[in-house]
PDB file of N, CA and C in Angstrom:
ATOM      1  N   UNK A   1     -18.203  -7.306  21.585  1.00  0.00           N
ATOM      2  CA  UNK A   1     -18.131  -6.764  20.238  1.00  0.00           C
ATOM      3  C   UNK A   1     -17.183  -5.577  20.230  1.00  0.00           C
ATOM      4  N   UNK A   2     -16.312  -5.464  19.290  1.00  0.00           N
ATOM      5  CA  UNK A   2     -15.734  -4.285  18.960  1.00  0.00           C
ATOM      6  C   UNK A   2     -16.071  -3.910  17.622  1.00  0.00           C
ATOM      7  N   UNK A   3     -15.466  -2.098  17.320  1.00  0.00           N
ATOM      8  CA  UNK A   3     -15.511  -2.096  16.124  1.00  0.00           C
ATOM      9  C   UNK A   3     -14.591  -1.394  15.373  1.00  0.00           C
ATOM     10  N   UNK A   4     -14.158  -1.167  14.248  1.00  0.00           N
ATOM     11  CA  UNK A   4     -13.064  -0.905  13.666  1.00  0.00           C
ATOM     12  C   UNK A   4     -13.466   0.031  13.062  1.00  0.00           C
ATOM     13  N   UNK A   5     -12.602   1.490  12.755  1.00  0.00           N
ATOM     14  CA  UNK A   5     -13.112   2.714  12.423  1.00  0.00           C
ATOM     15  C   UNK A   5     -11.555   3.033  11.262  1.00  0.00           C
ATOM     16  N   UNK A   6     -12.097   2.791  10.036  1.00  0.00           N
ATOM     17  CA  UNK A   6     -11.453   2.969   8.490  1.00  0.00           C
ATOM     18  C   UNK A   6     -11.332   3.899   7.977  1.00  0.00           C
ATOM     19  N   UNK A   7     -10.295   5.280   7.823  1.00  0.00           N
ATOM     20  CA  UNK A   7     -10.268   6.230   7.295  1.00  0.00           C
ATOM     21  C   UNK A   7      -9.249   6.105   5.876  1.00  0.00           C
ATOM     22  N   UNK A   8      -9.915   6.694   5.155  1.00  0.00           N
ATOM     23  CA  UNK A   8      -9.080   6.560   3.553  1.00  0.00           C
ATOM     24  C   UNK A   8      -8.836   7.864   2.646  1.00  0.00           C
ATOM     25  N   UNK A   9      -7.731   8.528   2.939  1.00  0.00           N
ATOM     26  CA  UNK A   9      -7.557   9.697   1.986  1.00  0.00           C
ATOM     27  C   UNK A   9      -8.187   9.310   0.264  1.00  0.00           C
ATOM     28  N   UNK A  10      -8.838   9.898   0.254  1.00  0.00           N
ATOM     29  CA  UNK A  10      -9.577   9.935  -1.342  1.00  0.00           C
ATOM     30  C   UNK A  10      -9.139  11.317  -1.488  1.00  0.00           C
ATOM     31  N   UNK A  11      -9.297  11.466  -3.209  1.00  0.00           N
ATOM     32  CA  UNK A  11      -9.087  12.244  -3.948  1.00  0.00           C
ATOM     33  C   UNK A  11      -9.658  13.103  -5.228  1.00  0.00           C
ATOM     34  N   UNK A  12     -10.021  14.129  -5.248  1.00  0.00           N
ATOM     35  CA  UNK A  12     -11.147  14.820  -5.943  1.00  0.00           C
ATOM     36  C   UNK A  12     -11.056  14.180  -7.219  1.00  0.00           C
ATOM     37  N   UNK A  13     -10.184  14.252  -8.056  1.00  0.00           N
ATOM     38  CA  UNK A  13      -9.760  14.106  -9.197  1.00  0.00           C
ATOM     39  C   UNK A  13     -10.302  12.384  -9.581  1.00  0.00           C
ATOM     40  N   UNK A  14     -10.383  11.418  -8.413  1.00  0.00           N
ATOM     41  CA  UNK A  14     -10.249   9.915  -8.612  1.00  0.00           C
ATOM     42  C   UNK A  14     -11.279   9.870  -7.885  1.00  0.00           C
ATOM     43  N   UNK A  15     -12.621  10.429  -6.794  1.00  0.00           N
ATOM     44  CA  UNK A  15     -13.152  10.303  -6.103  1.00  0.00           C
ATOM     45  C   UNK A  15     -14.599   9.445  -6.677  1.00  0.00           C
ATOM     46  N   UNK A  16     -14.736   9.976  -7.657  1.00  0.00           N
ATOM     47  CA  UNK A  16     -16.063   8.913  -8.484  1.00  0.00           C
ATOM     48  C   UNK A  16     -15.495   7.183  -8.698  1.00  0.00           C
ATOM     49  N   UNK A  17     -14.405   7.528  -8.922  1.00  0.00           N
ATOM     50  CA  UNK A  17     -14.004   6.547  -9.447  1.00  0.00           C
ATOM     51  C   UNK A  17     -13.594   5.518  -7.951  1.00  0.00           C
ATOM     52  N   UNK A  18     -13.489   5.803  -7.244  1.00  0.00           N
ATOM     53  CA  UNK A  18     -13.215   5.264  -5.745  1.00  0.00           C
ATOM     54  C   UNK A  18     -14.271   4.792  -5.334  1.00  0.00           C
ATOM     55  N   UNK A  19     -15.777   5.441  -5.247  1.00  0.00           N
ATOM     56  CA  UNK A  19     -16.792   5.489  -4.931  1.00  0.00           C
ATOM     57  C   UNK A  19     -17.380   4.214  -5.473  1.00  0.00           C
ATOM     58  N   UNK A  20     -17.099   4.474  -6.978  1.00  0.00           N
ATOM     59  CA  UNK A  20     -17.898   2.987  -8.125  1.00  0.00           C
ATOM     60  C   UNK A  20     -17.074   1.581  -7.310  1.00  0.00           C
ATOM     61  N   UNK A  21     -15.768   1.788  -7.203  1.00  0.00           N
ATOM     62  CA  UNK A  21     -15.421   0.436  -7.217  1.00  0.00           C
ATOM     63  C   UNK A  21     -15.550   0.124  -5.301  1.00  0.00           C
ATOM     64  N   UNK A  22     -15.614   1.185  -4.377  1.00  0.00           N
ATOM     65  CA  UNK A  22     -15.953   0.623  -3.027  1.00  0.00           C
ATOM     66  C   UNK A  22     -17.505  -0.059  -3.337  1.00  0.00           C
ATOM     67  N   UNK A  23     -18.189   0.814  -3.816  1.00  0.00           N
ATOM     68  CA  UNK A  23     -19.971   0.335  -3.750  1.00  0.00           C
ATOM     69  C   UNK A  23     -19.958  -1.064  -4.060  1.00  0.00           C
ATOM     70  N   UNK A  24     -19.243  -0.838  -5.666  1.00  0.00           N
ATOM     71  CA  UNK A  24     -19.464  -1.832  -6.171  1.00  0.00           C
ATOM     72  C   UNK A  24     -18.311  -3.424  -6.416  1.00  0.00           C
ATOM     73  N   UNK A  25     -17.752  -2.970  -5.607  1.00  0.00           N
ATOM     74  CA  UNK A  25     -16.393  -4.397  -5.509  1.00  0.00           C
ATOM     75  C   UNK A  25     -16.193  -4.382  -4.363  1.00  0.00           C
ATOM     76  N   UNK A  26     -15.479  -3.467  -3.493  1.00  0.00           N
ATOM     77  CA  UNK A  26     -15.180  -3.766  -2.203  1.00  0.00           C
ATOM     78  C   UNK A  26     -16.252  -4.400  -0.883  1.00  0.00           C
ATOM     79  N   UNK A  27     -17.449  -3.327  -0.749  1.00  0.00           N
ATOM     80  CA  UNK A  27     -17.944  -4.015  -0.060  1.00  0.00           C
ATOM     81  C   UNK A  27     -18.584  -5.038  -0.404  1.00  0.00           C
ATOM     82  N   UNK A  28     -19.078  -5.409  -1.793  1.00  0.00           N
ATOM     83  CA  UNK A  28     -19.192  -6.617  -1.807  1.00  0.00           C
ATOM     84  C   UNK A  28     -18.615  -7.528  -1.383  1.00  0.00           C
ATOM     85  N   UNK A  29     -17.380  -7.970  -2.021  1.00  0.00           N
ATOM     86  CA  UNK A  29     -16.506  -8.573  -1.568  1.00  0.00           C
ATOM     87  C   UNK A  29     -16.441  -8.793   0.096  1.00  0.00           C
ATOM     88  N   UNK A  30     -16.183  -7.690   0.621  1.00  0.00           N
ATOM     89  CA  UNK A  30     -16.123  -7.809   1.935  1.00  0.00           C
ATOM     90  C   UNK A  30     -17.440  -8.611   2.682  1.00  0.00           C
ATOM     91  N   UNK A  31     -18.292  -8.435   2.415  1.00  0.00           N
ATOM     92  CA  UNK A  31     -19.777  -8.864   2.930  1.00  0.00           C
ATOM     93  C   UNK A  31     -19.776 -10.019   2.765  1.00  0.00           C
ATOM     94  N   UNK A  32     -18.895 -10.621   1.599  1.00  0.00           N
ATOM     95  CA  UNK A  32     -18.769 -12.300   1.238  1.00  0.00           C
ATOM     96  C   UNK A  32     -17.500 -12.683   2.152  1.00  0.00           C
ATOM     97  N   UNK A  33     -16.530 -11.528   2.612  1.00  0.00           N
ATOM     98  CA  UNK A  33     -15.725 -12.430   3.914  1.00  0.00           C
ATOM     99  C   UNK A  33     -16.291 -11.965   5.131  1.00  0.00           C
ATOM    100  N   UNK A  34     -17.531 -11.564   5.361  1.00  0.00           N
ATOM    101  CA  UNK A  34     -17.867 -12.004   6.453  1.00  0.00           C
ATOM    102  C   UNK A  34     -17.932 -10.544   7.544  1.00  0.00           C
ATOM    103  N   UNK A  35     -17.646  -9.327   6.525  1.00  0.00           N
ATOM    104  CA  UNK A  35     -17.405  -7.880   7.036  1.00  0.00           C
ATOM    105  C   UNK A  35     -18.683  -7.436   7.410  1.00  0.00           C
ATOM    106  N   UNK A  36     -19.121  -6.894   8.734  1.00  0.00           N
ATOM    107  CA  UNK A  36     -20.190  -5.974   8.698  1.00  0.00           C
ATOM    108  C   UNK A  36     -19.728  -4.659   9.012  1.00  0.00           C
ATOM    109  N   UNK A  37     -20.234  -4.026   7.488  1.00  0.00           N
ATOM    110  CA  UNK A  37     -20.150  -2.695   7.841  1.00  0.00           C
ATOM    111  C   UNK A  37     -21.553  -2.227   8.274  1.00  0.00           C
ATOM    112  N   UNK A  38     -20.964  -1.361   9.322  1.00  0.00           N
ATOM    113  CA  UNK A  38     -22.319  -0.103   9.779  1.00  0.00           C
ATOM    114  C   UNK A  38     -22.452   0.912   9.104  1.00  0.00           C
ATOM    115  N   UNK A  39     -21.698   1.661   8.646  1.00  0.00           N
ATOM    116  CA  UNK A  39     -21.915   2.637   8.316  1.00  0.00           C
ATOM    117  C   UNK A  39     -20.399   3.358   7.107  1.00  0.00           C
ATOM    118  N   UNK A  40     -21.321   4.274   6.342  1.00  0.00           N
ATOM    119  CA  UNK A  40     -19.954   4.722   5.880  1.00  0.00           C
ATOM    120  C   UNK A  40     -19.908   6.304   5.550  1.00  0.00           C
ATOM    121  N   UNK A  41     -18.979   7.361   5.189  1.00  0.00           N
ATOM    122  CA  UNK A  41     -19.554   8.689   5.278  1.00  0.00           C
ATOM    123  C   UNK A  41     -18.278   9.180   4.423  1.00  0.00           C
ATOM    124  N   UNK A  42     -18.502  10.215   4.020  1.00  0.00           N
ATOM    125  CA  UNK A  42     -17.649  11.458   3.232  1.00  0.00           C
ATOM    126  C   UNK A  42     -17.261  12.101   4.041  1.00  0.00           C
ATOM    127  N   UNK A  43     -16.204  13.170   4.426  1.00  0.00           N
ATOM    128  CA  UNK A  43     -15.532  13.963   5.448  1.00  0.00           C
ATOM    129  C   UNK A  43     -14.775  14.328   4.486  1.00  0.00           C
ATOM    130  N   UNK A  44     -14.530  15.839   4.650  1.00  0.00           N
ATOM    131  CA  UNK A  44     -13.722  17.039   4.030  1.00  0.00           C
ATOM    132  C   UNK A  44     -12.735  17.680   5.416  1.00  0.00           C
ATOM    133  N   UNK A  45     -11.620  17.640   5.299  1.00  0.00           N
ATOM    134  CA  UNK A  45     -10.763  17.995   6.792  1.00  0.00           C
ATOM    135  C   UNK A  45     -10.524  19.484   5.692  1.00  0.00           C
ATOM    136  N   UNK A  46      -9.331  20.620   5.943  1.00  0.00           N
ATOM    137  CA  UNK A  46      -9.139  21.470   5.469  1.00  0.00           C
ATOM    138  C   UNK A  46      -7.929  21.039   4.493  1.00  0.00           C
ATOM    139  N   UNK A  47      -7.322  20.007   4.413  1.00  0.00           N
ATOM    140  CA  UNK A  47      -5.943  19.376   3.498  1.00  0.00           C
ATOM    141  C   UNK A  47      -6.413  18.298   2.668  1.00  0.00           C
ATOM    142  N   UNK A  48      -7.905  17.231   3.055  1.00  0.00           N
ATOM    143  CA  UNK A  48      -7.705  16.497   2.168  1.00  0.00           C
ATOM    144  C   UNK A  48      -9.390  16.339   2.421  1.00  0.00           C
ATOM    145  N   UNK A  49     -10.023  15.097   1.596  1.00  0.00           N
ATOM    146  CA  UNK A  49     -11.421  14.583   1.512  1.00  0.00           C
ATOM    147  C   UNK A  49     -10.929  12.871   1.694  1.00  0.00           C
ATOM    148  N   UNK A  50     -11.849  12.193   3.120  1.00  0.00           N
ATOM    149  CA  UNK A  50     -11.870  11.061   3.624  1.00  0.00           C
ATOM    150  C   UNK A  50     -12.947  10.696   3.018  1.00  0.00           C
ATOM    151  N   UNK A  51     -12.226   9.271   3.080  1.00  0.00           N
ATOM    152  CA  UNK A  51     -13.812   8.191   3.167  1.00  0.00           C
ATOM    153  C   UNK A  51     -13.899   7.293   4.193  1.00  0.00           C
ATOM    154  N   UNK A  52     -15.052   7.501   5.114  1.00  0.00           N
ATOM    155  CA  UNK A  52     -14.781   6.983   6.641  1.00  0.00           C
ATOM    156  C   UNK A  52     -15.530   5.728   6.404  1.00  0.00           C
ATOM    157  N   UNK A  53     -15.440   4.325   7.126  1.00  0.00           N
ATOM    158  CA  UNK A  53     -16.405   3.505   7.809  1.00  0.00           C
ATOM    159  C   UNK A  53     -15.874   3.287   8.518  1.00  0.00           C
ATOM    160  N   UNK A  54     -17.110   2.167   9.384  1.00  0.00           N
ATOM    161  CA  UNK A  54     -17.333   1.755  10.976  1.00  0.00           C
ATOM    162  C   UNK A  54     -17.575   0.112  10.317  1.00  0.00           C
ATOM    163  N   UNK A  55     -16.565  -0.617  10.644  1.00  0.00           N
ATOM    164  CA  UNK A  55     -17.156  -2.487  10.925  1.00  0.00           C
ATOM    165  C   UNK A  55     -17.321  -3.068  11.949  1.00  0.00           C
ATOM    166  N   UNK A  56     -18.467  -3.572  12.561  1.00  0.00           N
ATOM    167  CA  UNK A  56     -18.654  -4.355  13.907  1.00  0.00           C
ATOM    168  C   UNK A  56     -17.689  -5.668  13.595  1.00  0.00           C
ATOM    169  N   UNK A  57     -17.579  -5.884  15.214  1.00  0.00           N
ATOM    170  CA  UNK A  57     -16.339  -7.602  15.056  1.00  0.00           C
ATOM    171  C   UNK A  57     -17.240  -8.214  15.976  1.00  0.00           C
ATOM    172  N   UNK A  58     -17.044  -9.448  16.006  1.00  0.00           N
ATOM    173  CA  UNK A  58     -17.266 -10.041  17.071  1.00  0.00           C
ATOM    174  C   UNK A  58     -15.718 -10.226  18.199  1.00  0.00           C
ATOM    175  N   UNK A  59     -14.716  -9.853  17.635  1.00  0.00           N
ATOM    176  CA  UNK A  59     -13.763 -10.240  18.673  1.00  0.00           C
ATOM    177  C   UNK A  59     -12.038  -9.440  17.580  1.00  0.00           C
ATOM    178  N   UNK A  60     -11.073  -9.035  18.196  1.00  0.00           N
ATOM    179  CA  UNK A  60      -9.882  -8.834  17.540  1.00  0.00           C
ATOM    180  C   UNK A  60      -9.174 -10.320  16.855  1.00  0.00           C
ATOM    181  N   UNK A  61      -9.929 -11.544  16.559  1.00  0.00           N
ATOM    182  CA  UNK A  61      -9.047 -12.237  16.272  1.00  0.00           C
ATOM    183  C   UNK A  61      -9.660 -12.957  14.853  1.00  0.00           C
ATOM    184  N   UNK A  62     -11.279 -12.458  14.827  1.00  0.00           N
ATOM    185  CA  UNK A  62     -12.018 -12.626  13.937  1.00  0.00           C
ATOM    186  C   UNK A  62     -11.858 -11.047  12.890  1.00  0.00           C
ATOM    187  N   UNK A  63     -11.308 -10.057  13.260  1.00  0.00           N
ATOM    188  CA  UNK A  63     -11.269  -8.810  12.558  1.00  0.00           C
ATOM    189  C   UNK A  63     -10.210  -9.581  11.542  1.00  0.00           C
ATOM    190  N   UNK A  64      -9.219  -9.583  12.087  1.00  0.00           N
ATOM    191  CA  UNK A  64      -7.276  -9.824  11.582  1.00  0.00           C
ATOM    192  C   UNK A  64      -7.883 -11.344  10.763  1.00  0.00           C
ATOM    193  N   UNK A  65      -8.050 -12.259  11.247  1.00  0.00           N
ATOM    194  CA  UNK A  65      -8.618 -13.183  10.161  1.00  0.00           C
ATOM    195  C   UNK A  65      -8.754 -12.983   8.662  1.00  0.00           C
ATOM    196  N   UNK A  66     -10.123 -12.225   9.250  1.00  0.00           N
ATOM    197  CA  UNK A  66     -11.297 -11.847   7.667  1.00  0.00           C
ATOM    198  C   UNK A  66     -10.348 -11.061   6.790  1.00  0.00           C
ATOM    199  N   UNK A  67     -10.110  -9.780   7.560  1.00  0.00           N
ATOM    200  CA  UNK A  67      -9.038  -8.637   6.460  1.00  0.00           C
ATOM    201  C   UNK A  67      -7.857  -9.729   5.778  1.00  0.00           C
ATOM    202  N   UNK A  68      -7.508 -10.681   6.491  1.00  0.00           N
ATOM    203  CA  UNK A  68      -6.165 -11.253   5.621  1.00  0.00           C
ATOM    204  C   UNK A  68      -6.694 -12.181   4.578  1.00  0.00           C
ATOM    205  N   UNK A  69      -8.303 -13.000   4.586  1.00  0.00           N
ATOM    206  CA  UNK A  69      -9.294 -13.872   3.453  1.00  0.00           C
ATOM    207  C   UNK A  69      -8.814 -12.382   2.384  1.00  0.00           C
ATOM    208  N   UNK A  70      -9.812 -11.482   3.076  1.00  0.00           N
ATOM    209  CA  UNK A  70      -9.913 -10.313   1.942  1.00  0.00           C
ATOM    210  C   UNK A  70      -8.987  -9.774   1.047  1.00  0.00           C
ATOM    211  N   UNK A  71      -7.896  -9.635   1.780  1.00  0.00           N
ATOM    212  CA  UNK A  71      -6.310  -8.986   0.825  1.00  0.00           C
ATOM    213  C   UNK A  71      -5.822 -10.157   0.462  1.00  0.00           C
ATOM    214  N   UNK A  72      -6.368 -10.947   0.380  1.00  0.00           N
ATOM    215  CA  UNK A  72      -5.463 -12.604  -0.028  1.00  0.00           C
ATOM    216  C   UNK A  72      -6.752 -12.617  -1.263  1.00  0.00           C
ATOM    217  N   UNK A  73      -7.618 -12.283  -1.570  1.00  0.00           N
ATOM    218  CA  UNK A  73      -8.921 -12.558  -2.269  1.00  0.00           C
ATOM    219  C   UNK A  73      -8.378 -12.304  -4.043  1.00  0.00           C
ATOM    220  N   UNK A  74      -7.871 -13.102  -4.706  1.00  0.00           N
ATOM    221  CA  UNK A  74      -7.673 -13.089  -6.320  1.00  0.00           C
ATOM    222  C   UNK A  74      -8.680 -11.597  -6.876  1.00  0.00           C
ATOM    223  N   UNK A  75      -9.992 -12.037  -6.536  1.00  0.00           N
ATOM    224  CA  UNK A  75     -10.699 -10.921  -7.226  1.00  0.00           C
ATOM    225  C   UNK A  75     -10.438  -9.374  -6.947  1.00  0.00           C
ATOM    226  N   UNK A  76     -10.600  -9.310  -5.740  1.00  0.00           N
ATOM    227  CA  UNK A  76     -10.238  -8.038  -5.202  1.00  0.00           C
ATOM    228  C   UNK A  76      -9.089  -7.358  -5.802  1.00  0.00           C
ATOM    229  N   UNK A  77      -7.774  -8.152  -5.578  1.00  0.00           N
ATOM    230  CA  UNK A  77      -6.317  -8.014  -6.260  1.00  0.00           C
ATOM    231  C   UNK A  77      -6.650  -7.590  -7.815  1.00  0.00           C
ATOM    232  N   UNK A  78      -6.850  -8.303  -8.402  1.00  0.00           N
ATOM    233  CA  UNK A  78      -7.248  -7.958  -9.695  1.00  0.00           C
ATOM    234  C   UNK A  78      -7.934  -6.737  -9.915  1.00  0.00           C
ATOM    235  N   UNK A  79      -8.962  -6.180  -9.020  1.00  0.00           N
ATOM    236  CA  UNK A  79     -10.255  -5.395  -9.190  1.00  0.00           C
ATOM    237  C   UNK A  79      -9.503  -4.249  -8.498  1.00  0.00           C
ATOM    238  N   UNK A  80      -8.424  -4.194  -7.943  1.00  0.00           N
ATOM    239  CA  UNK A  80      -7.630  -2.926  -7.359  1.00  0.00           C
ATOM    240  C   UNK A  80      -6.467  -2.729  -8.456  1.00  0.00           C
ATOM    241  N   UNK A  81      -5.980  -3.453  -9.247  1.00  0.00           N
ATOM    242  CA  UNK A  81      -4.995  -3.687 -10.402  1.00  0.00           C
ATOM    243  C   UNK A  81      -5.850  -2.637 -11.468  1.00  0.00           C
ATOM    244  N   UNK A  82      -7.261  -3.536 -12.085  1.00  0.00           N
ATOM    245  CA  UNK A  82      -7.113  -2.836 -12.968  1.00  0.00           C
ATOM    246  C   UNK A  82      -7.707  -1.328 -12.603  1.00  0.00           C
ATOM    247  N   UNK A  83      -8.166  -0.944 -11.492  1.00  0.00           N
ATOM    248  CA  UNK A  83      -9.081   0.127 -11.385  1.00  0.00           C
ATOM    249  C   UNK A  83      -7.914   1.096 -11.194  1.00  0.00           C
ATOM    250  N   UNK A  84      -6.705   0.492 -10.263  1.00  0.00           N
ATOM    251  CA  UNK A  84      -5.355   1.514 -10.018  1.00  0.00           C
ATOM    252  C   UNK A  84      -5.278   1.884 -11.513  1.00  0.00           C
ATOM    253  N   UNK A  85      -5.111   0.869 -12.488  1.00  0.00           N
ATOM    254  CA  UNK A  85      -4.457   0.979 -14.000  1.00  0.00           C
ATOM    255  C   UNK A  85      -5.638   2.193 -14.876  1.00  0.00           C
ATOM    256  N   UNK A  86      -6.357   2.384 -14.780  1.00  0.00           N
ATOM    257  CA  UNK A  86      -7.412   2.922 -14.850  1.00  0.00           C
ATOM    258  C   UNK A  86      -7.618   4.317 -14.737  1.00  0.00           C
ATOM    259  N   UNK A  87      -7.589   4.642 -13.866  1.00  0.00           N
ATOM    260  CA  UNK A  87      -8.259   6.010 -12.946  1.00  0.00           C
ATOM    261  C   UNK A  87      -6.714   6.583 -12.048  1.00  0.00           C
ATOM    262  N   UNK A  88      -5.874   6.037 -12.061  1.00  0.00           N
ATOM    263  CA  UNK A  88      -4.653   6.345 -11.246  1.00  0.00           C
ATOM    264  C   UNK A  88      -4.869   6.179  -9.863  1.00  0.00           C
ATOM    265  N   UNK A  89      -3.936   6.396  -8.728  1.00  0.00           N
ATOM    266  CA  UNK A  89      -4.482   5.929  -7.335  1.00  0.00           C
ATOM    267  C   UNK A  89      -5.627   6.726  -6.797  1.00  0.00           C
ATOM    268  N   UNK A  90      -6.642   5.725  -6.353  1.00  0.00           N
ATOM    269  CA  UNK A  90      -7.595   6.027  -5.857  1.00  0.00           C
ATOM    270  C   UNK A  90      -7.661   6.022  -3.734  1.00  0.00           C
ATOM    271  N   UNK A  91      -6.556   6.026  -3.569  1.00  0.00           N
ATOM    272  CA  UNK A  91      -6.690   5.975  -1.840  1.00  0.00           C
ATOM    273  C   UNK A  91      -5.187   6.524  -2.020  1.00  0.00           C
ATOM    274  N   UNK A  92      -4.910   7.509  -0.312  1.00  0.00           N
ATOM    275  CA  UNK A  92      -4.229   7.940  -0.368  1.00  0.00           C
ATOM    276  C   UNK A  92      -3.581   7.298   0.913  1.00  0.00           C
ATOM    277  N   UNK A  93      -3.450   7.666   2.050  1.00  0.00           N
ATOM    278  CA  UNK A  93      -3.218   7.849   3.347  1.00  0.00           C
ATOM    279  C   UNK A  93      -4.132   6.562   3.830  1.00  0.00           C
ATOM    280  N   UNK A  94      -3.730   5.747   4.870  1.00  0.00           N
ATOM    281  CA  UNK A  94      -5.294   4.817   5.676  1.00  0.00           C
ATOM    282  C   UNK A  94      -4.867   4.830   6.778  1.00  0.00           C
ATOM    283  N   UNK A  95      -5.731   5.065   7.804  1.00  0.00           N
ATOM    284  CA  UNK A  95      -5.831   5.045   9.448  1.00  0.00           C
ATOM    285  C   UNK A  95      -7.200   3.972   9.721  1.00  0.00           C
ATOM    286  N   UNK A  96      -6.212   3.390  10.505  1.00  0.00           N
ATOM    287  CA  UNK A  96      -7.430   2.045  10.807  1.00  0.00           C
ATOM    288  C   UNK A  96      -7.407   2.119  12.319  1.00  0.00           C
ATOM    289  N   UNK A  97      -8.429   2.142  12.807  1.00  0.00           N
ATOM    290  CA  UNK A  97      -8.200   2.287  14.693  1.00  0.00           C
ATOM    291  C   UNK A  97      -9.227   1.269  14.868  1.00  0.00           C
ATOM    292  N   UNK A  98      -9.108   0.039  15.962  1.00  0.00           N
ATOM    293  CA  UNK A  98      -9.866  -0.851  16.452  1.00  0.00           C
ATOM    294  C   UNK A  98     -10.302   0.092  17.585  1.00  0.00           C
ATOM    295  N   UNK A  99     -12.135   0.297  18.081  1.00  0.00           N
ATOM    296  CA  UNK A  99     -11.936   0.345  18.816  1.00  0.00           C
ATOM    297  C   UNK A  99     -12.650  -0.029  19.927  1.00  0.00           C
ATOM    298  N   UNK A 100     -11.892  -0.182  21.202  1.00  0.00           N
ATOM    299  CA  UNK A 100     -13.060  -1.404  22.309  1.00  0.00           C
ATOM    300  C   UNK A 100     -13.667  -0.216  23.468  1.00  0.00           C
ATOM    301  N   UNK A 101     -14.853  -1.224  23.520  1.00  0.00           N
ATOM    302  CA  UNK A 101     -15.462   0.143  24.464  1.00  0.00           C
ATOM    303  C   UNK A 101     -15.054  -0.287  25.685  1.00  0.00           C
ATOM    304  N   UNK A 102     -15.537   0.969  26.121  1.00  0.00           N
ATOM    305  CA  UNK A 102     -15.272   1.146  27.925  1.00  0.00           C
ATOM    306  C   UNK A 102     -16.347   0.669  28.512  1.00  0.00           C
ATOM    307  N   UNK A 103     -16.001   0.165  30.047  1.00  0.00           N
ATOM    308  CA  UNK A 103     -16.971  -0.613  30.802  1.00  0.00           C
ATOM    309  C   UNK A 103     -18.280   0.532  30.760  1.00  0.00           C
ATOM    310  N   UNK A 104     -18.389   1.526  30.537  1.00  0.00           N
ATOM    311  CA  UNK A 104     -19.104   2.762  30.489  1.00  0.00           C
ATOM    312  C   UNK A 104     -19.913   3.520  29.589  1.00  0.00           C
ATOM    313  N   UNK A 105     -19.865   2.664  28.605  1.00  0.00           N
ATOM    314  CA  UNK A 105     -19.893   3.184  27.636  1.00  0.00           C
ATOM    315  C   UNK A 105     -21.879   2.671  27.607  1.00  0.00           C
ATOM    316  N   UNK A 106     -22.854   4.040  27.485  1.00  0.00           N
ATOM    317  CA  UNK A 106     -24.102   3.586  27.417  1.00  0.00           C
ATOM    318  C   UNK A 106     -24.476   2.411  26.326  1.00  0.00           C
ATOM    319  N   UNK A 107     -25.681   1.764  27.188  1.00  0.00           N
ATOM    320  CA  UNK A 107     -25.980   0.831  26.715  1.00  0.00           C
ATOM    321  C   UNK A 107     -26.875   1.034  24.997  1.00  0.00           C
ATOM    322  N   UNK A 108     -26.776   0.231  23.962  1.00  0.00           N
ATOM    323  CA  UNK A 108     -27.420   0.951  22.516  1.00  0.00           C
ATOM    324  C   UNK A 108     -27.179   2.040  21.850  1.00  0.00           C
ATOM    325  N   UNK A 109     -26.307   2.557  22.579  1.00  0.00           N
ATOM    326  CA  UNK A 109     -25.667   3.930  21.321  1.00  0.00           C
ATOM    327  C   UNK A 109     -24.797   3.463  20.746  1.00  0.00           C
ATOM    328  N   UNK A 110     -24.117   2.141  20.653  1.00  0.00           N
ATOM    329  CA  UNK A 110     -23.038   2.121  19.659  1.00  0.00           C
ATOM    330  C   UNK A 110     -24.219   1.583  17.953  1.00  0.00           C
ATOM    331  N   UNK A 111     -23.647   2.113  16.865  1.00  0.00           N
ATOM    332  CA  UNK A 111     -24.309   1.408  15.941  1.00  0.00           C
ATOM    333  C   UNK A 111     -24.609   0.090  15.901  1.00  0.00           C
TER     334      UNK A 111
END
């Protein structure tokens, strides 16, 4: 198992509005291609406000798969169209890091 760690510059001004449509479109969506998210969190750095998650994989070839169902997904496209048209951009910056553990890594502490 690996897992993939999603950082997304959000923005005060658009941040509700980011919030409604992850809760309520994205991870849906995602959960219907097959995404498990673990976890997700708010983070304030001193320049900007993130929106972090964590998705378990079963493998790097099943990650790259699903994400390309997902950005290929009519609804989604649409549901980022009109919400961009809407509220103005709601994501700023994205850092996506896969990452695989070490032979070392204790056993049950990963989420």
């Amino acid at each position: 198992m690996i897992h993939q760690l999603r950082i997304y510059e959000i923005f005060e001004d658009t941040k509700a509005a980011f919030h409604v449509r992850f809760r309520d479109h994205a991870a849906r969506l995602m959960r219907r291609h097959g995404f498990d998210i673990r976890a997700m969190w708010e983070a304030r750095t001193d320049v900007r406000t993130e929106f972090v998650y964590l998705l378990a994989w079963p493998d790097e070839a099943t990650l790259r798969a699903r994400w390309s169902a997902f950005m290929a997904d009519e609804e989604w496209s649409r549901i980022k169209r009109e919400t961009g048209a809407a509220a103005g951009p709601l994501v700023g910056a994205i850092e996506d890091r896969v990452l695989v553990p070490v032979d070392y890594t204790p056993t049950g502490s990963a989420p």
